[in-house]
Protein backbone atom coordinates (compact mmCIF):
# COMPACT_ATOMS: atom_id res chain seq x y z
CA UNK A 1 0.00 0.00 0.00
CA UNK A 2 2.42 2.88 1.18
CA UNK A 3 4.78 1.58 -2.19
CA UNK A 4 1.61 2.49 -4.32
CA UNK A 5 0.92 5.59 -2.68
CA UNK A 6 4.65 6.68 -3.25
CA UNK A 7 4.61 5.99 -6.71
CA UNK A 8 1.24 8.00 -7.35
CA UNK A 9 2.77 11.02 -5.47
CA UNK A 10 5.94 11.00 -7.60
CA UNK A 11 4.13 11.13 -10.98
CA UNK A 12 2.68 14.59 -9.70
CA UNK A 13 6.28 15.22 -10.20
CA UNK A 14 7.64 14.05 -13.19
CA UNK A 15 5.67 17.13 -14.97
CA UNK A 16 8.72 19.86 -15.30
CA UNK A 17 11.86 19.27 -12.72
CA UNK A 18 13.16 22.63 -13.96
CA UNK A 19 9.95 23.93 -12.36
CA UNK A 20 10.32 21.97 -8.89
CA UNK A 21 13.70 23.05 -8.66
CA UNK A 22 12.86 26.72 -8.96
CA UNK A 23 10.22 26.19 -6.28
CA UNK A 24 12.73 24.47 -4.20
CA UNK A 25 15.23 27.26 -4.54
CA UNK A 26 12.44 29.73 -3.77
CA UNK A 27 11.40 28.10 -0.68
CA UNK A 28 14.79 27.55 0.42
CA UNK A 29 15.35 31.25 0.26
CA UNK A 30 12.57 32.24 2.28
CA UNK A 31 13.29 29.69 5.16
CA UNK A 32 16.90 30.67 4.98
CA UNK A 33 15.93 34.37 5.50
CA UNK A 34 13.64 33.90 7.96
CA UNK A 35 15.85 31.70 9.98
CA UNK A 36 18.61 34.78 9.60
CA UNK A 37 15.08 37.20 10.78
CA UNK A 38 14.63 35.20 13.97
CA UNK A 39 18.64 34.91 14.99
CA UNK A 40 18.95 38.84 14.66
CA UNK A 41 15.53 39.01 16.69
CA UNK A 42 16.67 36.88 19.44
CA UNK A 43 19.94 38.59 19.60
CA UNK A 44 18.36 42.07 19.69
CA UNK A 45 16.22 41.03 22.82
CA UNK A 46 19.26 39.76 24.37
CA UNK A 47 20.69 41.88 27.22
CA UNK A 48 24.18 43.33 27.51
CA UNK A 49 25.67 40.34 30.02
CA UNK A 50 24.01 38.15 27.39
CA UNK A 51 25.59 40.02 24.41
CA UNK A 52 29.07 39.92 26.51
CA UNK A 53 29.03 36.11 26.55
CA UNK A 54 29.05 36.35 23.10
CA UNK A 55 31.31 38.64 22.16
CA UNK A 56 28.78 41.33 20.86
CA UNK A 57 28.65 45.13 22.08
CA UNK A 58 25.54 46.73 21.48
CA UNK A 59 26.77 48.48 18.53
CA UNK A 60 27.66 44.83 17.11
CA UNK A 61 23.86 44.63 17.28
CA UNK A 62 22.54 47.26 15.72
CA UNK A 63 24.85 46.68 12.89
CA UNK A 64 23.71 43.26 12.52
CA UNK A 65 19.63 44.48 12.62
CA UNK A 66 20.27 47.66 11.01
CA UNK A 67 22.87 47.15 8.52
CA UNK A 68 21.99 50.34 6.19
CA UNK A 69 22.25 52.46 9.28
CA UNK A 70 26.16 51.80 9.81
């Protein structure tokens, strides 16, 4: 049964891979920057013993949220 069901799901594929892999690259972007969107947030709420453990000043910060502003 599940072999079947694999096989019908992958002809729904076979239409134009140039098309799936445009998709792919496409979705790959977005979760790429919102995974960047969320790291900057987290850092941003982080406080300045928190941003010392890592190495970061404050300024570090607002470079890495506000990049057109340094």
């Amino acid at each position: 049964m599940a072999a079947a069901l694999s096989v019908e799901n992958l002809a729904m594929y076979s239409v134009r891979p140039s098309t799936r892999i445009d998709w792919m690259r496409l979705l790959l972007t977005v979760e790429a920057w919102l995974d960047d969107r969320a790291s900057r947030r987290a850092i941003y709420r982080l406080d300045d013993a928190g941003l010392a453990d890592l190495g970061l000043s404050r300024a570090d910060v607002e470079r890495l949220t506000h990049p057109s502003r340094a």
